[in-house]
Protein backbone atom coordinates (compact mmCIF):
# COMPACT_ATOMS: atom_id res chain seq x y z
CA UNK A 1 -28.75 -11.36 -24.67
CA UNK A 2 -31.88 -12.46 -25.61
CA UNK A 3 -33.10 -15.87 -25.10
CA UNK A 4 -35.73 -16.77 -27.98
CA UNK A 5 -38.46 -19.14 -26.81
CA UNK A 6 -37.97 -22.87 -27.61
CA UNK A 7 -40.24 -23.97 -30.78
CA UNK A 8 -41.40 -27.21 -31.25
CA UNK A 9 -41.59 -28.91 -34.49
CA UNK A 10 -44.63 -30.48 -35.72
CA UNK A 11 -42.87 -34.21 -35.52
CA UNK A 12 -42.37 -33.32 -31.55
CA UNK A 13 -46.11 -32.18 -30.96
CA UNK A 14 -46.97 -35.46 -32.59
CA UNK A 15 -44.68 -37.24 -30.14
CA UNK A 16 -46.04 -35.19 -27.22
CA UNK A 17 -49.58 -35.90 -27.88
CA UNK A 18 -48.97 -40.14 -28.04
CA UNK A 19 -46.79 -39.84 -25.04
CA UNK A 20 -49.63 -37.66 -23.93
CA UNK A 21 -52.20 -40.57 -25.19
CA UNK A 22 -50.11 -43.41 -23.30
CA UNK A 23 -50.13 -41.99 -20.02
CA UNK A 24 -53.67 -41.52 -19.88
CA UNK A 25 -54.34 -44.64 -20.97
CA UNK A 26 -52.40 -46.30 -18.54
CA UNK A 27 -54.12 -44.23 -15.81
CA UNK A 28 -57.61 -44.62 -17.07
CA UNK A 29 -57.68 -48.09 -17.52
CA UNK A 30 -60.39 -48.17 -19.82
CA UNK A 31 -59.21 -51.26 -21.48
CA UNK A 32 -57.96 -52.70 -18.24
CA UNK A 33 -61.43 -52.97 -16.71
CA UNK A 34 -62.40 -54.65 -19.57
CA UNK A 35 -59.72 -57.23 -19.83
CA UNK A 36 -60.05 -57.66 -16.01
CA UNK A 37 -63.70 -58.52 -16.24
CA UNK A 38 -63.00 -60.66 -19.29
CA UNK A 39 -60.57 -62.50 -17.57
CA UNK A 40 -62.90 -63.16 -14.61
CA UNK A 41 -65.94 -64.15 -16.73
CA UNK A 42 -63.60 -66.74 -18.49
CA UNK A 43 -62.22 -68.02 -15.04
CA UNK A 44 -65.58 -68.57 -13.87
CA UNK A 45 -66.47 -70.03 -16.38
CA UNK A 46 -63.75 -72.29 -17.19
CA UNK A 47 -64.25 -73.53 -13.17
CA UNK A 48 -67.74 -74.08 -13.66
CA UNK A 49 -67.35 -76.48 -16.78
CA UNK A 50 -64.38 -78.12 -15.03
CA UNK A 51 -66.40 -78.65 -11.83
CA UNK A 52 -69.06 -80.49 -14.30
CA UNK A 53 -66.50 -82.60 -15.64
CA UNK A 54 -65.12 -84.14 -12.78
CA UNK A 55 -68.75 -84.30 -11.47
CA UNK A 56 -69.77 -86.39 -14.68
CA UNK A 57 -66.35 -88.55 -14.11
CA UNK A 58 -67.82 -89.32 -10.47
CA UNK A 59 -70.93 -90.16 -11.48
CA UNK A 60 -69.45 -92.54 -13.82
CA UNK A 61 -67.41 -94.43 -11.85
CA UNK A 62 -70.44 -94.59 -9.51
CA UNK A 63 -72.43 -95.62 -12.41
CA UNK A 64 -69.51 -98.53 -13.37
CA UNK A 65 -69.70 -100.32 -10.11
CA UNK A 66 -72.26 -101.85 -10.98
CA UNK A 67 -74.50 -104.55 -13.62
CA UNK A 68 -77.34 -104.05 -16.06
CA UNK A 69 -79.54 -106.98 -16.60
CA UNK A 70 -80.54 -107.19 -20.16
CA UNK A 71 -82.72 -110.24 -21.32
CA UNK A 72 -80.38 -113.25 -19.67
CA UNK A 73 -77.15 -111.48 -20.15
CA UNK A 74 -75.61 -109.02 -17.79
CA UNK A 75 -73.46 -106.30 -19.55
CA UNK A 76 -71.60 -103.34 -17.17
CA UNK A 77 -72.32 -99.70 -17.88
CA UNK A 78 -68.41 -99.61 -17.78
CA UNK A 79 -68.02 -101.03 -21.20
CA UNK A 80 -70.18 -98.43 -22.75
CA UNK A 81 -68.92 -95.56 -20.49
CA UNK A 82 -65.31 -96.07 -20.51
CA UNK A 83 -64.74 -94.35 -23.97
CA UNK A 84 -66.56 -91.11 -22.39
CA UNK A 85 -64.91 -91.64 -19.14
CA UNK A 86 -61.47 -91.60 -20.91
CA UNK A 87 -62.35 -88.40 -22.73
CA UNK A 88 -64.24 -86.43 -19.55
CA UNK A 89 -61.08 -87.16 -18.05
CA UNK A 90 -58.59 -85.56 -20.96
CA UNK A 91 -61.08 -83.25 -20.79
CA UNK A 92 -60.19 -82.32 -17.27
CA UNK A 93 -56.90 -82.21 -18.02
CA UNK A 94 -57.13 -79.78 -21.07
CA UNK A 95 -59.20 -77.79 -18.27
CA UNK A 96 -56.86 -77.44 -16.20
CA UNK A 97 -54.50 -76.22 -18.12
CA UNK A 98 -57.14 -73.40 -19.84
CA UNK A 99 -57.28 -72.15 -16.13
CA UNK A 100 -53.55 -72.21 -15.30
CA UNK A 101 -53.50 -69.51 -18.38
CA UNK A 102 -56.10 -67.55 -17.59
CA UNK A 103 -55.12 -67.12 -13.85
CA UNK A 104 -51.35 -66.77 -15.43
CA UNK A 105 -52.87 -63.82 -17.42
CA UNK A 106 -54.92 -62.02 -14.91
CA UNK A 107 -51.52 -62.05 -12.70
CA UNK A 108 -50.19 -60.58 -15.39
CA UNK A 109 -52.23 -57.81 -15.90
CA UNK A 110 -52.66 -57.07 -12.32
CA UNK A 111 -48.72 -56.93 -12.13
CA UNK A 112 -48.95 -54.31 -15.48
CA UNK A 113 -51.32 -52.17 -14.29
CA UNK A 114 -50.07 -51.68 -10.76
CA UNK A 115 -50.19 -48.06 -9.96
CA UNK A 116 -46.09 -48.43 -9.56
CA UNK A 117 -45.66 -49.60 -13.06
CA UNK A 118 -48.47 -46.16 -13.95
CA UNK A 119 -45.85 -43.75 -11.98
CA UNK A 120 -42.55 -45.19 -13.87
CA UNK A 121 -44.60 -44.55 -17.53
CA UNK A 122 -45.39 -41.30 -16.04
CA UNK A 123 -41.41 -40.64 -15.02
CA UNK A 124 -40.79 -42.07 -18.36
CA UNK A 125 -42.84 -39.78 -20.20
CA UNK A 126 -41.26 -36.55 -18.49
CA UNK A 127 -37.78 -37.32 -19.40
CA UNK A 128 -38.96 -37.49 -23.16
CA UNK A 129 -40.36 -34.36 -22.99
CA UNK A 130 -37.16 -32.80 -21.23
CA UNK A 131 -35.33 -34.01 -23.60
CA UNK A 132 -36.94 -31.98 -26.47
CA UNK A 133 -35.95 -28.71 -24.06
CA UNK A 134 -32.29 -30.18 -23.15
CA UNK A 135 -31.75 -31.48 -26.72
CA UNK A 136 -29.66 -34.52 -25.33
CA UNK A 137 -30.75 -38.17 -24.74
CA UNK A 138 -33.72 -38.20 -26.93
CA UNK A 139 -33.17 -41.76 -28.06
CA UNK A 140 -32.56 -43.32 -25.15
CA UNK A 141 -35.61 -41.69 -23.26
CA UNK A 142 -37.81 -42.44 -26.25
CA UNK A 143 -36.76 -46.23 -26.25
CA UNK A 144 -37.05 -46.62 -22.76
CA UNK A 145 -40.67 -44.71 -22.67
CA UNK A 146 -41.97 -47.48 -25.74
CA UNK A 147 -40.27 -50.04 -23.50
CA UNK A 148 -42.48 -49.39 -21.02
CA UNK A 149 -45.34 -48.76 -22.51
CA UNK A 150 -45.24 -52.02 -24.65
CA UNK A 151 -45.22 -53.82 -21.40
CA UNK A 152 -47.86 -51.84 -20.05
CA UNK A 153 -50.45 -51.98 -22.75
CA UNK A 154 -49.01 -54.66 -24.76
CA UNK A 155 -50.97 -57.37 -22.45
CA UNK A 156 -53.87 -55.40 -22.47
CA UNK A 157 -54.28 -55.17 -26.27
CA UNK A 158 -53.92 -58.82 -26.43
CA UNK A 159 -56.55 -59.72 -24.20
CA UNK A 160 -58.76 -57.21 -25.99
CA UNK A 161 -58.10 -58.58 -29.03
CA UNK A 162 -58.64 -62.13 -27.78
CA UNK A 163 -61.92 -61.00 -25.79
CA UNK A 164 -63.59 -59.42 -29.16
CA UNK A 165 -63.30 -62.32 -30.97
CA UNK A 166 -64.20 -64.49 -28.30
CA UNK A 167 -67.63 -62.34 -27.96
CA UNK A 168 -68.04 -62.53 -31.31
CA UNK A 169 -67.27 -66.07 -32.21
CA UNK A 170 -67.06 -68.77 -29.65
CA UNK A 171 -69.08 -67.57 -27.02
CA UNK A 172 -71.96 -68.84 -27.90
CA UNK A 173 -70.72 -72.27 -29.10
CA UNK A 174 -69.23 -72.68 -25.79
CA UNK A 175 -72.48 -71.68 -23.94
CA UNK A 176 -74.28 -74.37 -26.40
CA UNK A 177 -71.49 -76.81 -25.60
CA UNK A 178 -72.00 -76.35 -21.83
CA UNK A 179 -75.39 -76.87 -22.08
CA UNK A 180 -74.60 -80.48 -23.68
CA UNK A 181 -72.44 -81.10 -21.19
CA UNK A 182 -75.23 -80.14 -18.07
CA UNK A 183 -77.23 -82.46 -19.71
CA UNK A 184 -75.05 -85.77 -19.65
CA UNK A 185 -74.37 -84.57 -16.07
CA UNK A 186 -77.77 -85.03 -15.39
CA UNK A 187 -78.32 -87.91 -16.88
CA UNK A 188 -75.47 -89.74 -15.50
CA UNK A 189 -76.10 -88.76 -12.64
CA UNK A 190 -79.33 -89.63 -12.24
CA UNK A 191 -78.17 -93.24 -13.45
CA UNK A 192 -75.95 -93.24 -10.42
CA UNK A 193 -78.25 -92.17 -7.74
CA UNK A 194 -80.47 -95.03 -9.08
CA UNK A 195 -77.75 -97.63 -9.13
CA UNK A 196 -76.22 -96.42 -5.81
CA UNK A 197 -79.98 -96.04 -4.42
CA UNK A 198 -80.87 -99.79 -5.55
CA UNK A 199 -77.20 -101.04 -4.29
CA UNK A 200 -78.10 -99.60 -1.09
CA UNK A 201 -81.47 -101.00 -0.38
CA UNK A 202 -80.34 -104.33 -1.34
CA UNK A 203 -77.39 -104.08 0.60
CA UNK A 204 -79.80 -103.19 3.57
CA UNK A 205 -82.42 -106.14 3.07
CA UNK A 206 -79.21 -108.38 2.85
CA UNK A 207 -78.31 -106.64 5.98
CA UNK A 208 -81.49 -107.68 7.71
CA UNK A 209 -82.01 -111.33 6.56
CA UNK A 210 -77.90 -112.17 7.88
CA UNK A 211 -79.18 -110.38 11.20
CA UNK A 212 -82.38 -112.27 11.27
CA UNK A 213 -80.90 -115.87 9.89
CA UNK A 214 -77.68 -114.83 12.64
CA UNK A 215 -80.66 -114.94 15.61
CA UNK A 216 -82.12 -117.64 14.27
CA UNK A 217 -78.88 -120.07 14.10
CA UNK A 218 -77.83 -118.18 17.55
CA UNK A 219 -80.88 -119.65 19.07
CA UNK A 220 -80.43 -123.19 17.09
CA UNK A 221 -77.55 -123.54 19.12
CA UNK A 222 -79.00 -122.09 21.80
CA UNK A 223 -80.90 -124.77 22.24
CA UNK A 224 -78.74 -127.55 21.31
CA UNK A 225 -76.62 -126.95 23.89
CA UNK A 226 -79.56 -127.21 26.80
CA UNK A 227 -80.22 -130.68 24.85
CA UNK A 228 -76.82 -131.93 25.03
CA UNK A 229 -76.81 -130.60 28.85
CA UNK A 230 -80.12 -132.23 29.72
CA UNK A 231 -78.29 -135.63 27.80
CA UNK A 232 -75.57 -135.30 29.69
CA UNK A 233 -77.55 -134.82 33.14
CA UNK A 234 -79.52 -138.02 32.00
CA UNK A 235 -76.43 -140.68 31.36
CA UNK A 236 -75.12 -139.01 34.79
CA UNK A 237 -71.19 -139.24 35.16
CA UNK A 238 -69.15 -142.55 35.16
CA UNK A 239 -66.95 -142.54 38.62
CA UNK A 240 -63.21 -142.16 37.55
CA UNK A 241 -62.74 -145.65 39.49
CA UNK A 242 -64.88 -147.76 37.56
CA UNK A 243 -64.29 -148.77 34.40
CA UNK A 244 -65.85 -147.75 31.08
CA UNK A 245 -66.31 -151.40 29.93
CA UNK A 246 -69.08 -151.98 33.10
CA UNK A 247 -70.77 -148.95 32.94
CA UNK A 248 -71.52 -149.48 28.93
CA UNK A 249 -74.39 -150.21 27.99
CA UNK A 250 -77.06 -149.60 24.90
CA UNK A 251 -79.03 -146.69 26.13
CA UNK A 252 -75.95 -144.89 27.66
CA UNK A 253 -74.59 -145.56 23.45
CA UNK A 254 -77.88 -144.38 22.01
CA UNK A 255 -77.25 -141.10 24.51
CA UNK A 256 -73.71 -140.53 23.90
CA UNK A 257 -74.88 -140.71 20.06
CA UNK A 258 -77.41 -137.90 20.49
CA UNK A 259 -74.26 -135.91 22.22
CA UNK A 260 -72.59 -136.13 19.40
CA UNK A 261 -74.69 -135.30 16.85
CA UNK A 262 -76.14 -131.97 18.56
CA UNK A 263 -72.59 -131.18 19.03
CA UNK A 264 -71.72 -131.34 15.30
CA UNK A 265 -74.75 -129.17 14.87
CA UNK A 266 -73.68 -126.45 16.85
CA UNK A 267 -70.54 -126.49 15.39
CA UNK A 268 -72.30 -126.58 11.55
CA UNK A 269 -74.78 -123.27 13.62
CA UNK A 270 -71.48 -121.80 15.03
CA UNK A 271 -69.61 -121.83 11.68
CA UNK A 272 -72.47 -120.18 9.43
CA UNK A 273 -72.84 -117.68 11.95
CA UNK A 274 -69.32 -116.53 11.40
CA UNK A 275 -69.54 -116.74 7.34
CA UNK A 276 -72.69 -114.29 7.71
CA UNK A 277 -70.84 -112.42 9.99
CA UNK A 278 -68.00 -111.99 7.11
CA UNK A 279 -70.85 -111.13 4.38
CA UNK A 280 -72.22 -108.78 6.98
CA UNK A 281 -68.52 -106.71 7.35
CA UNK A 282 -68.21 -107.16 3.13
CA UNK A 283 -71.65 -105.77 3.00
CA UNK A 284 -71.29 -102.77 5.27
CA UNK A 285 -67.87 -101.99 3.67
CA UNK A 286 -69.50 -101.75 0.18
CA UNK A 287 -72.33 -99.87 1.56
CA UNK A 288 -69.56 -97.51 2.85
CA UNK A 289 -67.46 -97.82 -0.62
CA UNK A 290 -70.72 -96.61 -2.44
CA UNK A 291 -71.77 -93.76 0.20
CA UNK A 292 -67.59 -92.55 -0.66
CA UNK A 293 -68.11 -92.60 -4.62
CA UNK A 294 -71.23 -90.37 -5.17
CA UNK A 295 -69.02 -87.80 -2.61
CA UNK A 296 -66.85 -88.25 -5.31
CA UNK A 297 -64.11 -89.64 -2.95
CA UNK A 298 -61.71 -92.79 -3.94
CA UNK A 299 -62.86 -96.28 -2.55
CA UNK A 300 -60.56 -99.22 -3.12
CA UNK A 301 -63.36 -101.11 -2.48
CA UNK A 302 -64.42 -100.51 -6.34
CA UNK A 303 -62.97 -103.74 -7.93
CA UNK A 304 -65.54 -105.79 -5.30
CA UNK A 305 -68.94 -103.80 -5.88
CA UNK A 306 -68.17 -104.66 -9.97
CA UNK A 307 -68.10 -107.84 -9.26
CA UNK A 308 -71.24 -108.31 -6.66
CA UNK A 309 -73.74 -105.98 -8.25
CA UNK A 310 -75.51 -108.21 -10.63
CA UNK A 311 -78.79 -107.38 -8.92
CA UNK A 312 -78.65 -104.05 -10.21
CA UNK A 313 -81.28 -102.08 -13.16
CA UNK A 314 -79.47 -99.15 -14.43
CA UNK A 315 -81.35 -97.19 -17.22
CA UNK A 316 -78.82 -96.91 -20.77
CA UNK A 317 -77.25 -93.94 -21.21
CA UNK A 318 -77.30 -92.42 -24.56
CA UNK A 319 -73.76 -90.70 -24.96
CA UNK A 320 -73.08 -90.74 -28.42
CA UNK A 321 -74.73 -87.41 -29.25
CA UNK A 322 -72.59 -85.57 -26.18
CA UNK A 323 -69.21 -86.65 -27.56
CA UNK A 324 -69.21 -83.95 -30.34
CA UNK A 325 -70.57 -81.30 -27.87
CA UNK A 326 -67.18 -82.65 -25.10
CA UNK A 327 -64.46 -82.36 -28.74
CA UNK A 328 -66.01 -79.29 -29.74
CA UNK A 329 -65.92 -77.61 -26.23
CA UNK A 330 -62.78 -78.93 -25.54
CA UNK A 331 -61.50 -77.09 -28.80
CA UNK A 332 -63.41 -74.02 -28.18
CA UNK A 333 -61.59 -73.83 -24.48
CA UNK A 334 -57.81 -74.48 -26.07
CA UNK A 335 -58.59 -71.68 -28.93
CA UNK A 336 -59.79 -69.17 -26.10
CA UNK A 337 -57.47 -69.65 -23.97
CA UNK A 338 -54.37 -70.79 -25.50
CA UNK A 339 -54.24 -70.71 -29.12
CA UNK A 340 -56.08 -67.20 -29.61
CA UNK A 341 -53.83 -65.65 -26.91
CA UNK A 342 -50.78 -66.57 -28.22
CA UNK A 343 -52.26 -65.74 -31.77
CA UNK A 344 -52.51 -62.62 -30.77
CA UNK A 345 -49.12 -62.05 -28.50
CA UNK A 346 -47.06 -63.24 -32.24
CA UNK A 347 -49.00 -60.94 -33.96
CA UNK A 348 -48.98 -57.71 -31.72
CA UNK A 349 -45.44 -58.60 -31.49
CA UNK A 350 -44.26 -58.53 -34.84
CA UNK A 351 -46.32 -55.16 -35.36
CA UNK A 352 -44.36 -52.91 -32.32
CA UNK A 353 -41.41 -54.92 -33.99
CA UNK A 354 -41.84 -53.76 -37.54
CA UNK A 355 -42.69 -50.43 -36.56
CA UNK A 356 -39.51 -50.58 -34.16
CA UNK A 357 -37.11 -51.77 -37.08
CA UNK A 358 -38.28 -48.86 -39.49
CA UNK A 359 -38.20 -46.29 -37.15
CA UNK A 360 -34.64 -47.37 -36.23
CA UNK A 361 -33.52 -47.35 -40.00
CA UNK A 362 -35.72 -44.00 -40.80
CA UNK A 363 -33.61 -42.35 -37.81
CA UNK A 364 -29.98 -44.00 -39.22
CA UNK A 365 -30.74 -42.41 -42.91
C-alpha cells in the first residue's frame, strides 16, 4: 500500500511559522533585554529621587529646630516649611510604592523568561506541530501553546509598550523635575548646615563660659571656706563645760556673724554650680540631638532645640517655585509606574481576548 506524504495546508504553514516566531522570540530575548534594562534604569532612578526626598525631609526637620530673627520678631522656618515637609513626605510614600512595582515587575519578568518557562514553550510548540501529523488534539495543544506564550511575552509587550512611551513622553519631564528637586535639596540643605553649624558654635561658647563661670564659683567657695576656717580658728572652741552665756561676748558675735554669712555664700556658689551643671548636660544633649538630625537619625530631643534656638540666622528658603516641580514629578512617577502599566496590561488584555473569542466562534461555525 502506498503511503502518500502528509500535505500541509496553507492555514497550518501559517500556524507553523508563528509557533515558529514565538519560540524564537522567547529564546532570543530581544525584547527581554530591553525591558530588563528598562526596568533597571527606572529602579535606579526611582531610588535616586527617593533617596533625595527623604534627604530634603532631613534637612528640614534639621532646618525646623530652630529660629529666624527677623526685625524684632522671631518666626520658625517650620511654619513656612511644614506645607513642603508634608508633601516631601507623601512624596516618599508615593515613592515607595513606584518601587514596590517596578521591583514587582522585574520579578516578574525574570520568573517569565527563565530558561524553564523557554523549554515548556518549546515542548509546547512540538505537540502543536505533532498534532498536524497525528490529526488529534489540535485544540487543546494550540490553547495550551497561546497559554503559554501569553504569559511569556505578554509581560514583555507591556513593559515595551510602557518603556516607548515613557522615552518618548515623560522622560524628560521627569529628568527636569529631578533637577528641581536637586536644587531644593541643596538649598535646604545648605540652610541646615548653617543653622546646625551656628547651633553648634553657640552651644560650644555656652559650653565654655558654664566651664569657666563653674571654676570661677568653685574657687569662690574655695575660698570661703579657708575664711570661715581661719574664723573659726580665731573665736577658738568654747569648752563643753562652760557655758555659752560666759563665753559671749561682742567680737565672738561679730565672728560668728561673718560664719554665717560666708556659709550662705557657699551655699548660694554651691547651688549655681549645680544649675550650670544642668545647662551644661541640656547643652551637650542638644549638641548631640543636632549632630543625630543632619545623620538623618530621630532625636526626641527635637521639641527642646525649637524652643532654645532663638539665637539662630537661617537664610529664607524660597519653596514656592519647587512645589509644582514635587506634584508634577510625583504624577510623572504614578503614570510610569502604575497607571501606564496597568494601561497597558487592560489593553493587551482585551486584544489576546478578542482575538481569543473570534477564533473560538470562527472554529464553532
Amino acid at each position: 500500500m502506498i503511503q502518500h506524504p502528509v500535505t500541509k495546508s496553507p492555514k497550518q504553514l501559517a500556524t507553523i511559522l508563528i509557533v515558529a516566531l514565538a519560540v524564537a522570540l522567547s529564546w532570543l530575548r530581544p525584547i527581554d533585554d530591553f525591558t530588563e534594562d528598562y526596568l533597571s534604569d527606572s529602579i535606579k532612578t526611582a531610588a535616586i529621587i527617593f533617596g533625595i526626598a527623604r534627604a530634603i525631609n532631613a534637612a528640614i526637620s534639621v532646618t525646623q529646630s530652630a529660629e529666624v530673627s527677623v526685625g524684632v520678631a522671631s518666626v520658625s522656618p517650620g511654619e513656612v516649611l511644614d506645607p513642603i515637609n508634608d508633601l516631601i513626605e507623601r512624596f516618599s510614600e508615593v515613592m515607595t510604592v513606584s518601587l514596590t512595582s517596578l521591583v514587582f515587575q522585574r520579578i516578574l519578568l525574570g520568573i517569565a523568561s527563565h530558561w524553564l518557562f523557554n523549554a515548556l514553550v518549546t515542548l509546547a510548540a512540538l505537540a502543536v506541530v505533532g498534532t498536524f501529523v497525528v490529526k488529534r488534539h489540535q485544540n487543546l495543544a494550540l490553547r495550551t501553546f497561546a497559554i503559554l506564550v501569553i504569559v511569556r511575552l505578554f509581560l514583555s509587550c507591556v513593559i515595551l509598550a510602557n518603556g516607548t512611551v515613557d522615552r518618548i513622553f515623560l522622560e524628560s519631564q521627569v529628568t527636569d523635575s529631578q533637577g528641581e528637586m536637586e536644587v531644593l535639596k541643596s538649598n535646604v540643605g545648605a540652610a541646615a548646615s548653617i543653622a546646625t553649624t551656628d547651633e553648634v558654635s553657640q552651644i560650644d561658647g555656652l559650653l565654655t563660659q558654664y566651664a569657666s563661670d563653674q571654676a570661677r564659683l568653685r574657687g569662690l567657695s574655695a575660698d570661703l571656706n579657708i575664711k570661715i576656717k581661719e574664723l573659726n580658728a580665731k573665736k577658738g572652741k568654747r569648752p563643753w563645760w562652760l557655758p555659752e552665756a560666759i563665753t559671749r561676748n561682742p567680737e565672738r558675735k561679730k565672728t560668728n556673724d561673718e560664719i554665717e554669712r560666708l556659709e550662705t555664700e557657699v551655699g548660694s556658689a554651691q547651688s549655681q554650680i549645680d544649675s550650670l551643671q544642668e545647662k551644661v548636660v541640656a547643652l551637650q544633649k542638644k549638641r548631640e540631638c543636632l549632630e543625630k538630625r543632619v545623620r538623618g537619625e530621630e532625636c526626641s530631643w527635637l521639641e527642646s532645640i525649637k524652643k532654645s534656638g532663638d539665637w539662630l540666622k537661617i537664610p529664607t528658603i524660597d519653596v514656592s517655585d519647587k512645589v509644582d516641580s514635587i506634584v508634577t514629578l510625583m504624577a510623572l512617577i504614578v503614570l510610569r509606574s502604575i497607571i501606564s502599566p496597568l494601561f497597558f496590561w487592560l489593553v493587551f488584555y482585551k486584544l489576546i481576548r478578542s482575538a481569543w473569542t473570534r477564533q473560538t466562534l470562527s472554529r464553532q461555525a
